[in-house]
Protein backbone atom coordinates (compact mmCIF):
# COMPACT_ATOMS: atom_id res chain seq x y z
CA UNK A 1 0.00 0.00 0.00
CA UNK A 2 1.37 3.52 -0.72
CA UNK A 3 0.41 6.74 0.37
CA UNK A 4 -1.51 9.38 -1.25
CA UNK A 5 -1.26 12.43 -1.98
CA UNK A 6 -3.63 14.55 -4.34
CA UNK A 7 -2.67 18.44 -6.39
CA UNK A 8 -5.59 20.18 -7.07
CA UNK A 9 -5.53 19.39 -9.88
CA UNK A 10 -7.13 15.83 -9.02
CA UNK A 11 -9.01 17.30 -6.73
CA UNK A 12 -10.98 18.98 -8.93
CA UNK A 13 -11.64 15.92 -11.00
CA UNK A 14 -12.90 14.03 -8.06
CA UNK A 15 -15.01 17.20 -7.14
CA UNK A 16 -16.38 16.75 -10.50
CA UNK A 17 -16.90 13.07 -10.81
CA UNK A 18 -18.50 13.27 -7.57
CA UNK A 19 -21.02 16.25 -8.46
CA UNK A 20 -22.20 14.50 -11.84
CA UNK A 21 -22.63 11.10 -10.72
CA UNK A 22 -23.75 11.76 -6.91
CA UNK A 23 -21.07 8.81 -6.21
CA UNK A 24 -18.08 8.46 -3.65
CA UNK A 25 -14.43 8.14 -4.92
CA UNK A 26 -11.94 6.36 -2.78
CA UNK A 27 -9.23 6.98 -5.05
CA UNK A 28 -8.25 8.44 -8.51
CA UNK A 29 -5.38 8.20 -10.71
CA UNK A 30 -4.38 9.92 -13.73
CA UNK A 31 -2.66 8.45 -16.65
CA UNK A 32 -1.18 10.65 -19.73
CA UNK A 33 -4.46 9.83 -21.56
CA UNK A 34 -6.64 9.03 -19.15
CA UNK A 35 -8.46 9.23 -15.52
CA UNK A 36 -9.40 5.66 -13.80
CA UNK A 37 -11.47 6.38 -10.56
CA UNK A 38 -12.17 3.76 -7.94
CA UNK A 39 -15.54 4.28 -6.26
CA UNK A 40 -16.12 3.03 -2.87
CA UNK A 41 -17.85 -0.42 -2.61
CA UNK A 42 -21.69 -0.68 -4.38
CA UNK A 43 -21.43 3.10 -6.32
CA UNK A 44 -20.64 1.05 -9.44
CA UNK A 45 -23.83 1.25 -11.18
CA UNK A 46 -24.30 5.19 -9.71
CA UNK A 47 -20.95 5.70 -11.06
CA UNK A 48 -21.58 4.86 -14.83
CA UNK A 49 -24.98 5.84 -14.82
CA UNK A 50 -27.86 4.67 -17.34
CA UNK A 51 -26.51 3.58 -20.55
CA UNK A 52 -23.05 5.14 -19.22
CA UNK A 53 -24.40 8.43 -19.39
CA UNK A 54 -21.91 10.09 -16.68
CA UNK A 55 -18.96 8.75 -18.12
CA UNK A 56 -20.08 10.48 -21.63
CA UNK A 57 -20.39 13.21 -19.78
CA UNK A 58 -17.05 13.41 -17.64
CA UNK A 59 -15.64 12.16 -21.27
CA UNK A 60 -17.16 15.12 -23.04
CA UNK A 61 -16.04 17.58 -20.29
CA UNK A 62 -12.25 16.65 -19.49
CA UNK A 63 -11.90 15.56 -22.94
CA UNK A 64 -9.76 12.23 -21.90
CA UNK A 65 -10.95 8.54 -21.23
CA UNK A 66 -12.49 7.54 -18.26
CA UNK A 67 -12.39 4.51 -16.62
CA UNK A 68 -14.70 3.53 -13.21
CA UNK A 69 -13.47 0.80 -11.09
CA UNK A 70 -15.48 -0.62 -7.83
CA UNK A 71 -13.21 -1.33 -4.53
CA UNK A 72 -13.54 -4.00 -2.83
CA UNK A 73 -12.23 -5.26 0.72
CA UNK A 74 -11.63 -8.32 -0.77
CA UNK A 75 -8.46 -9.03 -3.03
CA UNK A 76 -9.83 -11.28 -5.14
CA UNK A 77 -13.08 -9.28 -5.85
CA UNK A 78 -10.70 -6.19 -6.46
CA UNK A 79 -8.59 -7.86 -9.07
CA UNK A 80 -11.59 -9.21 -10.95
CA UNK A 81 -13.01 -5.34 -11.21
CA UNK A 82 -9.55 -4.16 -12.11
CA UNK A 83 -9.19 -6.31 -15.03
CA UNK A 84 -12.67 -6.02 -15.92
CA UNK A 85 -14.45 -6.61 -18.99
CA UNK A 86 -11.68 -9.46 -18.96
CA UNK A 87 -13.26 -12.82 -17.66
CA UNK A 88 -10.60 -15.35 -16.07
CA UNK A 89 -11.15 -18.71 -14.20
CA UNK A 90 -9.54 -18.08 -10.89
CA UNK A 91 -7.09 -16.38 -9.18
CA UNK A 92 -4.84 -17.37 -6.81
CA UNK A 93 -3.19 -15.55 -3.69
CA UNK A 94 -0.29 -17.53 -2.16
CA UNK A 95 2.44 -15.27 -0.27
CA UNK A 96 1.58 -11.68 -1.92
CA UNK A 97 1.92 -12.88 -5.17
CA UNK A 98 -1.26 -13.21 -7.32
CA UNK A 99 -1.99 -15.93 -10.09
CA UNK A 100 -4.01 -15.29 -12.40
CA UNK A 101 -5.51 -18.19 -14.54
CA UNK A 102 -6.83 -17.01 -18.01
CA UNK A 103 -9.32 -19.63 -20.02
CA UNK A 104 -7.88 -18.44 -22.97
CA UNK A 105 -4.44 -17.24 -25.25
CA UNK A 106 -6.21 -14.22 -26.37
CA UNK A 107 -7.64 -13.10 -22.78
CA UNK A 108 -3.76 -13.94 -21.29
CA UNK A 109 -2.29 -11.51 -24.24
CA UNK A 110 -4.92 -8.97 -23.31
CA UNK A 111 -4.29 -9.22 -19.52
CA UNK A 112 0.05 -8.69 -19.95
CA UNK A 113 -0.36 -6.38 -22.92
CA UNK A 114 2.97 -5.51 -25.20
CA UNK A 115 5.92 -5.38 -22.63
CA UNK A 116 3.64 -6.27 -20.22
CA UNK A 117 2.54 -2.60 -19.72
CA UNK A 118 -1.21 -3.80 -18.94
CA UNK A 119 -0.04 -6.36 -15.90
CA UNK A 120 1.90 -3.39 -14.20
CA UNK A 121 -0.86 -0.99 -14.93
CA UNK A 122 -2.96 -3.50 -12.97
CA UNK A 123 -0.29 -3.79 -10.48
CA UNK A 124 0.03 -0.24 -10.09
CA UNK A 125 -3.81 0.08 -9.30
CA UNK A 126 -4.00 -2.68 -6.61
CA UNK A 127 -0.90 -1.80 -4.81
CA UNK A 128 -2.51 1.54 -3.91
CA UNK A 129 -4.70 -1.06 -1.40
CA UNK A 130 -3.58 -3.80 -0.65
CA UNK A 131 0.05 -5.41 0.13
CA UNK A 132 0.96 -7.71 -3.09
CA UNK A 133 4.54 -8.24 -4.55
CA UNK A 134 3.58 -9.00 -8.01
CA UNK A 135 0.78 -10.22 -10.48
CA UNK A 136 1.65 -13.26 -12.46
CA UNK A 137 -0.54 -14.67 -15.50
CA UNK A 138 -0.66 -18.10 -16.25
């Protein structure tokens, strides 16, 4: 887990996000391209909104991608929503180090990315909570 710390610049976006979709954020982070919030436990569906209408909307208004991720307590739970729309049979947590099974070639090429720049995005993101050494895909 690391600590936090926010400009205003973020600030503002999460003062944003918040005012348009009436949701909490736990935690944002900003990419070059791109914002990916995590929104406390069960805001999910408040978060996106019908038909993904708030994300449009944030979209439209920051003018970068947006990406809406639910916490969860549990480890397990939280990987699956980080690597969501990706589907994968199980994972595995044996001594801080979590193993992910894929069902297919295609979903384990989509889960490591080129350089595996996707797997350490992933990391990245679940570090922030919880206390894992690395993310391995088999």
């Amino acid at each position: 887990m690391t600590k936090i710390k926010y400009d205003l610049e973020l600030i503002k976006f999460i003062t944003l996000f918040e005012n348009i979709t009436r949701s909490k954020v736990k935690d944002l982070i900003k990419r070059e391209d791109n914002l990916i919030y995590i929104v406390q436990q069960g805001e999910i569906g408040k978060a996106i909104g019908k038909k993904a209408s708030n994300i449009i909307k944030l979209e439209r208004i920051l003018n970068k991608k947006v990406r809406v991720i639910e916490f969860s307590d549990d480890l397990e739970k939280f990987i699956r929503n980080v690597i969501m729309p990706l589907r994968v049979q199980q994972i595995d947590i044996v001594d801080k180090i979590a193993t992910i099974k894929s069902p297919d070639s295609r979903t384990r090429g989509l889960l490591i990315g080129r350089a595996a720049v996707n797997l350490r995005n992933f990391e990245s993101i679940i570090k922030r909570f919880f206390e894992i050494d690395e993310i391995k895909v088999v």
